[in-house]
Protein backbone atom coordinates (compact mmCIF):
# COMPACT_ATOMS: atom_id res chain seq x y z
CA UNK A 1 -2.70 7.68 8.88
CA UNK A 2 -3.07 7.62 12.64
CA UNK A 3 -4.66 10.07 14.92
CA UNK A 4 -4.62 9.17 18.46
CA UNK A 5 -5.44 11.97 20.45
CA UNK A 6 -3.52 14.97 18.33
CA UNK A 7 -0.61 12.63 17.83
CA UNK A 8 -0.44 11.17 14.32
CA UNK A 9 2.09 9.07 12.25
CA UNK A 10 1.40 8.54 8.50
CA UNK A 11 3.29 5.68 6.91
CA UNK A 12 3.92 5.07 3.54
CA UNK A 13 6.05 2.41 2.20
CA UNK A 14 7.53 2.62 -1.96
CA UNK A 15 9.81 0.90 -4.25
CA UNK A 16 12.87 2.97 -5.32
CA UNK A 17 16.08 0.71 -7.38
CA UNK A 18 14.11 -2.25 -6.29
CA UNK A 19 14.30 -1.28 -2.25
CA UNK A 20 11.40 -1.04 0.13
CA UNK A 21 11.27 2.58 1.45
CA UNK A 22 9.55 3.06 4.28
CA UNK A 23 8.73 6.91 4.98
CA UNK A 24 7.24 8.36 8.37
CA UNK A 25 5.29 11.51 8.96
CA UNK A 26 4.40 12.62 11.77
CA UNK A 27 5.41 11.25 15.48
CA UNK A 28 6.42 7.68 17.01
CA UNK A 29 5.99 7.29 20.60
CA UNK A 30 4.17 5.10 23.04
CA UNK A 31 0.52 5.78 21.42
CA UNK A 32 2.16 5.45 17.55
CA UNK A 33 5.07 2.67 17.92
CA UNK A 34 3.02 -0.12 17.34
CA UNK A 35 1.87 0.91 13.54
CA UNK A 36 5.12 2.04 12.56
CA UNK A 37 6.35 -1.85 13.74
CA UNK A 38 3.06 -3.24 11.62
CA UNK A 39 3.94 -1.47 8.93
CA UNK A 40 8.27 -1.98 9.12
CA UNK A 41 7.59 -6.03 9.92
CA UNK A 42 5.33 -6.40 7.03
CA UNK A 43 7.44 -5.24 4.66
CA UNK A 44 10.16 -7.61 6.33
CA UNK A 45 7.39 -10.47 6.76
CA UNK A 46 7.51 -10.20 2.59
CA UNK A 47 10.59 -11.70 2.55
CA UNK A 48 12.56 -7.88 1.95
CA UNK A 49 15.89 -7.93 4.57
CA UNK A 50 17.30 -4.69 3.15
CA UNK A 51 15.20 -1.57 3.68
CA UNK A 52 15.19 2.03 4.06
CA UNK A 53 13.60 4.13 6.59
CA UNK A 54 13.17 7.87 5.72
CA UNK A 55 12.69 9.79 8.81
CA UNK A 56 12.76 12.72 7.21
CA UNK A 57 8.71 13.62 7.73
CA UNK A 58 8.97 13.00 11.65
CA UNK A 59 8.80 15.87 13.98
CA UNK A 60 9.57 13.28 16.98
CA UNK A 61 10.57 9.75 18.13
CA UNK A 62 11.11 9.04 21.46
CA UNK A 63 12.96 5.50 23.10
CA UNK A 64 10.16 3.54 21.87
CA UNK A 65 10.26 4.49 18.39
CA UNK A 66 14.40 3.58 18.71
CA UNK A 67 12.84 0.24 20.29
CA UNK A 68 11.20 -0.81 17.08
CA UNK A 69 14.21 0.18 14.97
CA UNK A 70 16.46 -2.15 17.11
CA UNK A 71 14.02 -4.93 16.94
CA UNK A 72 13.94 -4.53 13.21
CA UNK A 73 17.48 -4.25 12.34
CA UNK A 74 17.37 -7.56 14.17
CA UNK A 75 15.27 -9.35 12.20
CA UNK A 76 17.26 -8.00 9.26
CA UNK A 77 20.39 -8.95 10.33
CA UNK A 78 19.49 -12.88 11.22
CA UNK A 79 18.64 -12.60 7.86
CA UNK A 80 21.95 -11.15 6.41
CA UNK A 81 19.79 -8.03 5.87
CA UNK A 82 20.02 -4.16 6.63
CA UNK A 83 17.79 -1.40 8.00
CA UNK A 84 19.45 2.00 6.65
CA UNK A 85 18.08 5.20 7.91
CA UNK A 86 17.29 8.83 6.31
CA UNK A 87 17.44 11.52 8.94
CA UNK A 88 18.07 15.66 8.18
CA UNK A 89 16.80 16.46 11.86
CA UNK A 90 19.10 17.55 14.42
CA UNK A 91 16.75 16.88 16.99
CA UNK A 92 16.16 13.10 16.27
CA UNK A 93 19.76 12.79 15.39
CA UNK A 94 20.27 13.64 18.87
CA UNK A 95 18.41 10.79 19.74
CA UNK A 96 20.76 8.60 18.04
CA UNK A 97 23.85 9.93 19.00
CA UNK A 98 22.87 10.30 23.00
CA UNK A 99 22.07 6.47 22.98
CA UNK A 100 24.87 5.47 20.84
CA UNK A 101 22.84 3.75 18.01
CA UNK A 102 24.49 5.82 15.42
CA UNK A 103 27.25 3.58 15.44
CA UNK A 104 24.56 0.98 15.38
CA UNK A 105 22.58 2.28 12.34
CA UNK A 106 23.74 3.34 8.93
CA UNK A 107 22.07 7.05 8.79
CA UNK A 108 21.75 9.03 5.77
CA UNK A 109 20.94 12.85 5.34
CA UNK A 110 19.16 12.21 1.59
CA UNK A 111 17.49 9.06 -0.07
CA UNK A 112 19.64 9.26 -3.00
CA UNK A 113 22.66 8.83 -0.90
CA UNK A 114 21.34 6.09 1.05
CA UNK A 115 20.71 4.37 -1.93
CA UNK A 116 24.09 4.96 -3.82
CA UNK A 117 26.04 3.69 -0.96
């Protein structure tokens, strides 16, 4: 966990099927950003190119949140990788569909979806 100044992300990253899942709590913005990359390239770092981010937990992301997902999917996808995202929020799927990167990003509204497809 991460408390910078009332602002907190809590990352957590499991094993389901044999996929990294990597689920965020909290917020990503300018203060956060940089240990929800840590955390997302270290699981990449370990050699896994397909992963799942739940988004489910975060109460906001703003463009630099959307920065690190970019840069990750990326690095995935020089690998032949994917970066598949869980997201029930209206307001973050806003984000997504304002900037276009849900055409970009595979986005899911439950795990067990994600995971079947």
């Amino acid at each position: 966990m991460n408390d910078l100044g009332g602002v907190f992300l809590r990352t957590e990253v499991k094993e389901v099927c044999g996929v990294p899942v990597v689920e965020l709590e909290g917020e990503i913005d300018l203060s956060t950003a940089a240990v929800f990359k840590e955390t997302v390239y270290k699981v990449i770092e370990a050699g896994k190119i397909d992963v799942v981010i739940d988004l489910t937990g975060l109460e906001f992301m703003d463009s630099t949140g959307l920065g690190v997902l970019v840069a990750a999917l990326k690095k995935t996808s020089t690998e032949g990788g994917s970066i598949r995202l869980i997201c029930d929020k209206r307001s973050i799927l806003k984000v997504f569909n304002i900037t276009g990167l849900d055409k970009v990003f595979s986005i899911y509204d439950n795990l067990q979806r994600c995971l079947d497809d």
